[in-house]
N, C-alpha and C. Protein backbone atom coordinates (compact mmCIF):
# COMPACT_ATOMS: atom_id res chain seq x y z
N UNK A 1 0.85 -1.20 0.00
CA UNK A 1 0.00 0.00 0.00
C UNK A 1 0.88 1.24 0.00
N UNK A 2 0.33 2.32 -0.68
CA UNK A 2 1.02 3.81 -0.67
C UNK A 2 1.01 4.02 0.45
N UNK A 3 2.05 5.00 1.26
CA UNK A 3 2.13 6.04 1.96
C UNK A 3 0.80 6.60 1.68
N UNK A 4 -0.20 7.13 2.88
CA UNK A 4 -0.54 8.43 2.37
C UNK A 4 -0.84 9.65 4.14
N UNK A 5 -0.50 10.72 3.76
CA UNK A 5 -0.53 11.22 4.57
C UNK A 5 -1.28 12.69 4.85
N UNK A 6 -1.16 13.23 5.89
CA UNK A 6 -2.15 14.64 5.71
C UNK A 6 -1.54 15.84 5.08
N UNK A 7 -2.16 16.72 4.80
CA UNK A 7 -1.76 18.18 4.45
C UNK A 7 -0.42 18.87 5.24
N UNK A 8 -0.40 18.62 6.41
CA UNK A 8 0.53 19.00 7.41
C UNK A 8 1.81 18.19 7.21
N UNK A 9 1.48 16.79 7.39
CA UNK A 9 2.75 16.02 6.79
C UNK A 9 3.53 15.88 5.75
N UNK A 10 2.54 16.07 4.79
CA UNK A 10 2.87 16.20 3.15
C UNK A 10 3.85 17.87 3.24
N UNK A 11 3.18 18.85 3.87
CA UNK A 11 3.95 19.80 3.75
C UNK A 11 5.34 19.80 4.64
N UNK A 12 5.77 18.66 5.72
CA UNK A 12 7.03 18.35 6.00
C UNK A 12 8.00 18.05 5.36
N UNK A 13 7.11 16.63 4.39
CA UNK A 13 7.61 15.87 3.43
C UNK A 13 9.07 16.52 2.39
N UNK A 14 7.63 17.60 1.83
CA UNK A 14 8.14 18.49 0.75
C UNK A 14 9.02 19.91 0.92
N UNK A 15 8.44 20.43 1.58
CA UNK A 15 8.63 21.83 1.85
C UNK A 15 7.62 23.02 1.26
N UNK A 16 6.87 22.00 0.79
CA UNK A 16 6.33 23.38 -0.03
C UNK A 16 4.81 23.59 1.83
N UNK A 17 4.55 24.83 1.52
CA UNK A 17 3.31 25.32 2.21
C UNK A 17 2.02 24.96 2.16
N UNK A 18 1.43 24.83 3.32
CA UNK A 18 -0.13 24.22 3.25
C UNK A 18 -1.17 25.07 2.55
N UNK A 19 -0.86 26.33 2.19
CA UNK A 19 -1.10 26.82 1.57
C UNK A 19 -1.06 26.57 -0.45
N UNK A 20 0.02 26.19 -0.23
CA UNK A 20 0.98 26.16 -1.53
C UNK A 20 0.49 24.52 -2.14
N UNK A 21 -0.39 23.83 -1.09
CA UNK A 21 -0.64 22.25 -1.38
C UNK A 21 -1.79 22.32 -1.26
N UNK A 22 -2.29 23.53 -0.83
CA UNK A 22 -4.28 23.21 -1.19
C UNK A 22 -4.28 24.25 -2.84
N UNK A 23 -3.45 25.10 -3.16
CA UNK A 23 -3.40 25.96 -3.98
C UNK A 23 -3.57 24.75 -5.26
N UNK A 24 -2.23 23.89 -5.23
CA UNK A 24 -2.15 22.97 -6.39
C UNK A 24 -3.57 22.00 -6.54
N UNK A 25 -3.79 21.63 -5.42
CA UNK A 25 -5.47 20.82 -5.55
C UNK A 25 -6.49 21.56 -5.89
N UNK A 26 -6.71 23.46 -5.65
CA UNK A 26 -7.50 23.98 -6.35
C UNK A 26 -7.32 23.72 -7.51
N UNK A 27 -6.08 24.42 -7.77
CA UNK A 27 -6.07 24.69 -9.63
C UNK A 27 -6.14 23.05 -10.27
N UNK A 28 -6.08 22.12 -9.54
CA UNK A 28 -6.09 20.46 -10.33
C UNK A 28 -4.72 20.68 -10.81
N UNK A 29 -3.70 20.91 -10.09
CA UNK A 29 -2.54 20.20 -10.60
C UNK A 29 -2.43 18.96 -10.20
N UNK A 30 -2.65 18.92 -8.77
CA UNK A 30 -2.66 17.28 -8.03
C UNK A 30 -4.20 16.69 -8.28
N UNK A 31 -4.26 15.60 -9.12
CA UNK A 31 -5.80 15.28 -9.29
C UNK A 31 -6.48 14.35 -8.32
N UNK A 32 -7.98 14.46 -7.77
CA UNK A 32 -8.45 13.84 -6.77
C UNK A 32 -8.40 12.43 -7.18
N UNK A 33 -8.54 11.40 -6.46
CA UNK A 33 -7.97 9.82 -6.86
C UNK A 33 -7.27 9.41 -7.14
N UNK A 34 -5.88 10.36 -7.30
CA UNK A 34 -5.12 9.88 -8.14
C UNK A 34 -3.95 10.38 -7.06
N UNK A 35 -3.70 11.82 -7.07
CA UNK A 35 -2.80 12.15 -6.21
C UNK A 35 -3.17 12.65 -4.74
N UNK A 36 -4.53 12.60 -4.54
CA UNK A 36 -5.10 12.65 -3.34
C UNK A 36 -6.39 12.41 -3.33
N UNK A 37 -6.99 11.94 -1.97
CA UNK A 37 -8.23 11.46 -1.32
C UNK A 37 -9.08 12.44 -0.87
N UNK A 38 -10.25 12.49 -0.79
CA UNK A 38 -10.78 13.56 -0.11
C UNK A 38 -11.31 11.99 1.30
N UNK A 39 -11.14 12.63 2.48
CA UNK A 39 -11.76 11.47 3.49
C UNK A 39 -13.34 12.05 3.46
N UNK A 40 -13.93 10.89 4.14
CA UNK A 40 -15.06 11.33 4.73
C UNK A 40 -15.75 12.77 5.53
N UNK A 41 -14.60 12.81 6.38
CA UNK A 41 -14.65 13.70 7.11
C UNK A 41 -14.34 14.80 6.69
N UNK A 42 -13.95 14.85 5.11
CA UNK A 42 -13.84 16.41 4.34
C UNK A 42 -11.91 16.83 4.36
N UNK A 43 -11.37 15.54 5.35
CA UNK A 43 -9.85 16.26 5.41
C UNK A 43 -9.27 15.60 3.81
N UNK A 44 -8.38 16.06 3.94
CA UNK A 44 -7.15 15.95 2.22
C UNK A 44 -6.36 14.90 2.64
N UNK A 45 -6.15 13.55 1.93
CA UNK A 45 -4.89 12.54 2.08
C UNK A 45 -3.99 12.65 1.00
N UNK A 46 -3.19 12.71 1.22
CA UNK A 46 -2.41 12.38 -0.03
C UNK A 46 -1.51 11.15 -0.18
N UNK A 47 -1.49 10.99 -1.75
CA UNK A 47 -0.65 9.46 -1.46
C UNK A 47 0.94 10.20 -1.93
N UNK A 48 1.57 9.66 -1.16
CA UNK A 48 2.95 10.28 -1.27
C UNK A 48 3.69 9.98 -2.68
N UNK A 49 3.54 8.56 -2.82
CA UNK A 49 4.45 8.27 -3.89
C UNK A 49 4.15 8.87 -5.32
N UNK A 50 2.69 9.55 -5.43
CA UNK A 50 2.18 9.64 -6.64
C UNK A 50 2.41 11.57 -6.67
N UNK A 51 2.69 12.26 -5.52
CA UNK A 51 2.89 13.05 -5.83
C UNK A 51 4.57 13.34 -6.03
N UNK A 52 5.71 12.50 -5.37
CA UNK A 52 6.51 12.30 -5.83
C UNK A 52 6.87 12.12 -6.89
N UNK A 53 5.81 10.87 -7.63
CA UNK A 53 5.95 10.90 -8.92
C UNK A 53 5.92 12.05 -10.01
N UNK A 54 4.74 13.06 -9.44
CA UNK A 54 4.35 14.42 -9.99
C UNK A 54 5.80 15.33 -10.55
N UNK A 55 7.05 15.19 -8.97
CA UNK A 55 7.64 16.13 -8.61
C UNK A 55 8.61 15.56 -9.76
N UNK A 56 8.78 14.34 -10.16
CA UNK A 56 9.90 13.21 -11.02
C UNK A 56 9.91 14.09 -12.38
N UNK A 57 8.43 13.92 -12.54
CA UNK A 57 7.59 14.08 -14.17
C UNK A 57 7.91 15.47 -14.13
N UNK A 58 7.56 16.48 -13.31
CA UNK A 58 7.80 18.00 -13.76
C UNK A 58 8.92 18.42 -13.42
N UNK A 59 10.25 17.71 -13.16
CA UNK A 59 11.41 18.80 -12.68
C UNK A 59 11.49 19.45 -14.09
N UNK A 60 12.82 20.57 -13.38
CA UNK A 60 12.92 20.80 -15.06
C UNK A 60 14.85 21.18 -14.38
């Protein structure tokens, strides 16, 4: 099973801001099901490896 973790953790992970990681899920850079969960309870999961993957696919 993926890693997946919260908004807070994910922003450890990375560095980027919780701000800066709900920003990318507005605009659909990170897509729901794919690079994150919405829970029941309305909080954000993310699966780690797939946004890693994201970070692989767009360096530049």
């Amino acid at each position: 099973m993926n890693a997946m973790v919260t908004t807070e953790k994910l922003a450890e992970l990375t560095g980027y801001s919780k701000g800066a990681i709900h920003m990318k899920v507005k605009k659909g850079v990170w897509i729901k099901n794919e690079h994150y969960y919405k829970a029941p309870d309305g909080k954000l999961i993310f699966v780690v490896e797939m946004v890693y993957q994201w970070f692989k696919e767009n360096a530049k």
